[in-house]
N, C-alpha and C. Protein backbone atom coordinates (compact mmCIF):
# COMPACT_ATOMS: atom_id res chain seq x y z
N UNK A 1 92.99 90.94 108.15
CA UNK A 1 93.20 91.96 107.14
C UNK A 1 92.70 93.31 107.63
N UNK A 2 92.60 94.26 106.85
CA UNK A 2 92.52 96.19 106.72
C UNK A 2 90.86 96.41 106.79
N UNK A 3 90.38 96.93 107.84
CA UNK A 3 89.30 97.46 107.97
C UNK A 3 89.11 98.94 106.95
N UNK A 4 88.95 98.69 105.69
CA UNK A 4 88.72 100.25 104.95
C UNK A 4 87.58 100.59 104.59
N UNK A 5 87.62 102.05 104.81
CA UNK A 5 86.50 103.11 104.34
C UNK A 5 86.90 103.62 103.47
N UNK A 6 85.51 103.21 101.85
CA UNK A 6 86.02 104.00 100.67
C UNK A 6 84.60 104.39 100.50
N UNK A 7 85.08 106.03 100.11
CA UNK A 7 84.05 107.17 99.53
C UNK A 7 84.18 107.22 98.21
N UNK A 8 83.17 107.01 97.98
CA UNK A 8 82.89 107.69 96.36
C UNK A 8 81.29 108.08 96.20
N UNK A 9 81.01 109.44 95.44
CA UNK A 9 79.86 109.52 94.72
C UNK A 9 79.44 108.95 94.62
N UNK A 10 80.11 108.07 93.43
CA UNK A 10 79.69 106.98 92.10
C UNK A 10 79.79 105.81 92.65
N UNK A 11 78.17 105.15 92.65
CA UNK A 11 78.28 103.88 92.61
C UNK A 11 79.16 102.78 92.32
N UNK A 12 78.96 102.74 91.43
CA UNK A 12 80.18 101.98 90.34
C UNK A 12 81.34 102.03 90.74
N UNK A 13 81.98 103.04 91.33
CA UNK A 13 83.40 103.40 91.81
C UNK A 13 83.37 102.61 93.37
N UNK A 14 82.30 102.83 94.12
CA UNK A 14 82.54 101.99 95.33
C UNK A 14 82.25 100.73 95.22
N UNK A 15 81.66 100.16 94.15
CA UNK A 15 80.67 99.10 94.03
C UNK A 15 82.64 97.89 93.63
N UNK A 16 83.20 98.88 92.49
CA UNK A 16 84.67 97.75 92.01
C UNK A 16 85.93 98.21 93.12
N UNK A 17 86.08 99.14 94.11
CA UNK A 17 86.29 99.71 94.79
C UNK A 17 86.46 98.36 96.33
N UNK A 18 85.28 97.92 96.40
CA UNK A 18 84.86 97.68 97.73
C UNK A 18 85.07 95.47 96.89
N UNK A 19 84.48 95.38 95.62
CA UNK A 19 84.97 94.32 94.73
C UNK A 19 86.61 93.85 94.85
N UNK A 20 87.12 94.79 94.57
CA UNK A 20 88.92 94.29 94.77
C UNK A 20 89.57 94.16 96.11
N UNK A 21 88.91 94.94 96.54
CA UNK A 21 89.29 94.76 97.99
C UNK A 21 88.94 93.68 99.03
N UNK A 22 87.67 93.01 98.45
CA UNK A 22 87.09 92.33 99.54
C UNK A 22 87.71 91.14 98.97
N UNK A 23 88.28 90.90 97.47
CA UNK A 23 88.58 89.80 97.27
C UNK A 23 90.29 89.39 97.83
N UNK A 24 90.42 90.53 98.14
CA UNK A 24 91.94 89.99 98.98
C UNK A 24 91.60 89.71 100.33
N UNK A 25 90.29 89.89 101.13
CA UNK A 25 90.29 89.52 102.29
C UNK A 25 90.08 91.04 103.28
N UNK A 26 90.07 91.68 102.52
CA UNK A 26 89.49 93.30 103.46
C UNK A 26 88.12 93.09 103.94
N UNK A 27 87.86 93.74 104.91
CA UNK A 27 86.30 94.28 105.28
C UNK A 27 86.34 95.65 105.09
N UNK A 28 85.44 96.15 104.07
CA UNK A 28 84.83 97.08 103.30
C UNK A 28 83.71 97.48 103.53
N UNK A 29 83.65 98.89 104.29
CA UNK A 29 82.60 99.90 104.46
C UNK A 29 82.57 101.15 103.40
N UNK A 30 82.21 100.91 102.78
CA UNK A 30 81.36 102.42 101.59
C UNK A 30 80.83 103.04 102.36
N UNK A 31 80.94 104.39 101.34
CA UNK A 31 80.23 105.61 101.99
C UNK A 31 79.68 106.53 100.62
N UNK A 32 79.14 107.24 100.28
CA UNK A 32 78.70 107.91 99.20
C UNK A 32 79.35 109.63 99.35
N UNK A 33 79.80 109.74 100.36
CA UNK A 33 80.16 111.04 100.45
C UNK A 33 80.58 111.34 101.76
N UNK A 34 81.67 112.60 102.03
CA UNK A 34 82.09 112.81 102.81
C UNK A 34 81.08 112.83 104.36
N UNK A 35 79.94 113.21 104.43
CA UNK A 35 78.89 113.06 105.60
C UNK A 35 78.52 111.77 105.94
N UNK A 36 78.05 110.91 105.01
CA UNK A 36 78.05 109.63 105.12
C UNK A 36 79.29 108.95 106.03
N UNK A 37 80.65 109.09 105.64
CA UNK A 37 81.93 108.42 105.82
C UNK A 37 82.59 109.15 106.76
N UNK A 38 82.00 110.29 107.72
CA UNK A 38 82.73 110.79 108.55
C UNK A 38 81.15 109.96 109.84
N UNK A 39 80.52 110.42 110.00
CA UNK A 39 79.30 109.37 110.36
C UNK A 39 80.21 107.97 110.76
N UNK A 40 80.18 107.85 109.81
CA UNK A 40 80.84 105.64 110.01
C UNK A 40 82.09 106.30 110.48
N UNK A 41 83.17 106.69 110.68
CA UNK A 41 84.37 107.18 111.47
C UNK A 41 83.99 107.36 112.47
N UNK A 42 82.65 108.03 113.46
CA UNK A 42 82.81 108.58 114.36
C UNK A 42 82.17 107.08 115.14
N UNK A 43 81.45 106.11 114.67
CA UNK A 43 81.31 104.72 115.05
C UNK A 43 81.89 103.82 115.03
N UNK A 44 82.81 103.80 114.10
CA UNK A 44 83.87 102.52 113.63
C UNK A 44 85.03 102.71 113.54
N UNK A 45 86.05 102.14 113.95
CA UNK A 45 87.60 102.29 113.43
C UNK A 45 88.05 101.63 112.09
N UNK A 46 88.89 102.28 111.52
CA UNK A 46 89.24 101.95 110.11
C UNK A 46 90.60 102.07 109.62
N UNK A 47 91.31 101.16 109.14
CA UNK A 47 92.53 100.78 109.36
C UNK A 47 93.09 102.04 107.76
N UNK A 48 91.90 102.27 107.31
CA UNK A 48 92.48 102.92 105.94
C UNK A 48 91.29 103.87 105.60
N UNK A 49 91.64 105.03 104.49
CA UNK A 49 90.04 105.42 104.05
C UNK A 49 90.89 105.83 102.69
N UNK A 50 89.88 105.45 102.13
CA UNK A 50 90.30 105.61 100.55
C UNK A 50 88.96 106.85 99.92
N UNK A 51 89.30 107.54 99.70
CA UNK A 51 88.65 108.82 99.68
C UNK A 51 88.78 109.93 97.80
N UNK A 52 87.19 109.94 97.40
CA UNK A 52 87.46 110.67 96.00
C UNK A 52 87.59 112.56 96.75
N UNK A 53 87.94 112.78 95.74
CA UNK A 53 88.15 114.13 95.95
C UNK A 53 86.80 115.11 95.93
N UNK A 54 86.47 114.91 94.45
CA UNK A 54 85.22 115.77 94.57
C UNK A 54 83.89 114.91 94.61
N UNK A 55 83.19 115.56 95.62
CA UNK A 55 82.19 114.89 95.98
C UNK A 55 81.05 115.73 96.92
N UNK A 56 79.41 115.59 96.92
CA UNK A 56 78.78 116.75 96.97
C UNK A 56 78.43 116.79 98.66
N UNK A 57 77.96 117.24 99.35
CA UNK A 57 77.68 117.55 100.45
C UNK A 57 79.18 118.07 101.48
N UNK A 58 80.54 116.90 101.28
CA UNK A 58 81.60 117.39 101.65
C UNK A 58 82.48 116.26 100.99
N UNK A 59 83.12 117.38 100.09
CA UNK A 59 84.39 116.88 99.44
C UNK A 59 85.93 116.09 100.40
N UNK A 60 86.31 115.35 99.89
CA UNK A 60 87.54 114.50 100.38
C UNK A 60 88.12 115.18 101.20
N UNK A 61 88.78 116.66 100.44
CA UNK A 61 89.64 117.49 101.53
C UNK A 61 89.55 117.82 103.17
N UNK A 62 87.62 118.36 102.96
CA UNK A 62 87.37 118.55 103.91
C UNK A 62 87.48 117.55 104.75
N UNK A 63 86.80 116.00 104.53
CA UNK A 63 86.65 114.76 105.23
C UNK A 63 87.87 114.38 105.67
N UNK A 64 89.26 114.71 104.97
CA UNK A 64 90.42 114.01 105.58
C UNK A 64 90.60 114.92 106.69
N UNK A 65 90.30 116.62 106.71
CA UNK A 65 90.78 117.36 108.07
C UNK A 65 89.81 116.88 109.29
N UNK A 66 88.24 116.75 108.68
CA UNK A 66 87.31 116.23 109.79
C UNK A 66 88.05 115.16 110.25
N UNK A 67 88.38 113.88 109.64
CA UNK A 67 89.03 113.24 110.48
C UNK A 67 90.25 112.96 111.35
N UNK A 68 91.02 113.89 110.74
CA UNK A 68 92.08 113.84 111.27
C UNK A 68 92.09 114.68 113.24
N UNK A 69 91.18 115.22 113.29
CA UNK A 69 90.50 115.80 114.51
C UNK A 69 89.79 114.84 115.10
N UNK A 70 89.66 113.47 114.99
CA UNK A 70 88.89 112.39 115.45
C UNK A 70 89.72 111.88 116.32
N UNK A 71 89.06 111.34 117.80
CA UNK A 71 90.11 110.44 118.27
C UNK A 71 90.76 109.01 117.90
């Protein structure tokens, strides 16, 4: 199965987030925020990133251009 990275703030949001996913058979890495989840990108490959928008240190937007500059 899909190696995914999901950001969220909110607990709760990664906590049922990382819950549905793992029960189909994903491996699920959380992140709390865009610094956190660009961090685990620059160590890990990830078949997906599921990403909130607003969020404090660096919001989604920014995190999808950081990564997209990743090899």
């Amino acid at each position: 199965m899909a190696s995914i990275l999901a950001v969220d703030d909110q607990k709760v949001m990664r906590e049922l987030v990382n819950a549905v996913l793992a029960a189909e058979g994903h491996q699920v890495t959380t992140a709390e925020d865009g610094v956190e989840a660009l961090a685990l990108a620059r160590e890990h490959s990830f078949d997906l990133v599921l990403s909130d928008i607003n969020m404090p240190n660096m919001n989604g937007i920014s995190l999808v251009s950081k990564l997209r500059r990743l090899d």
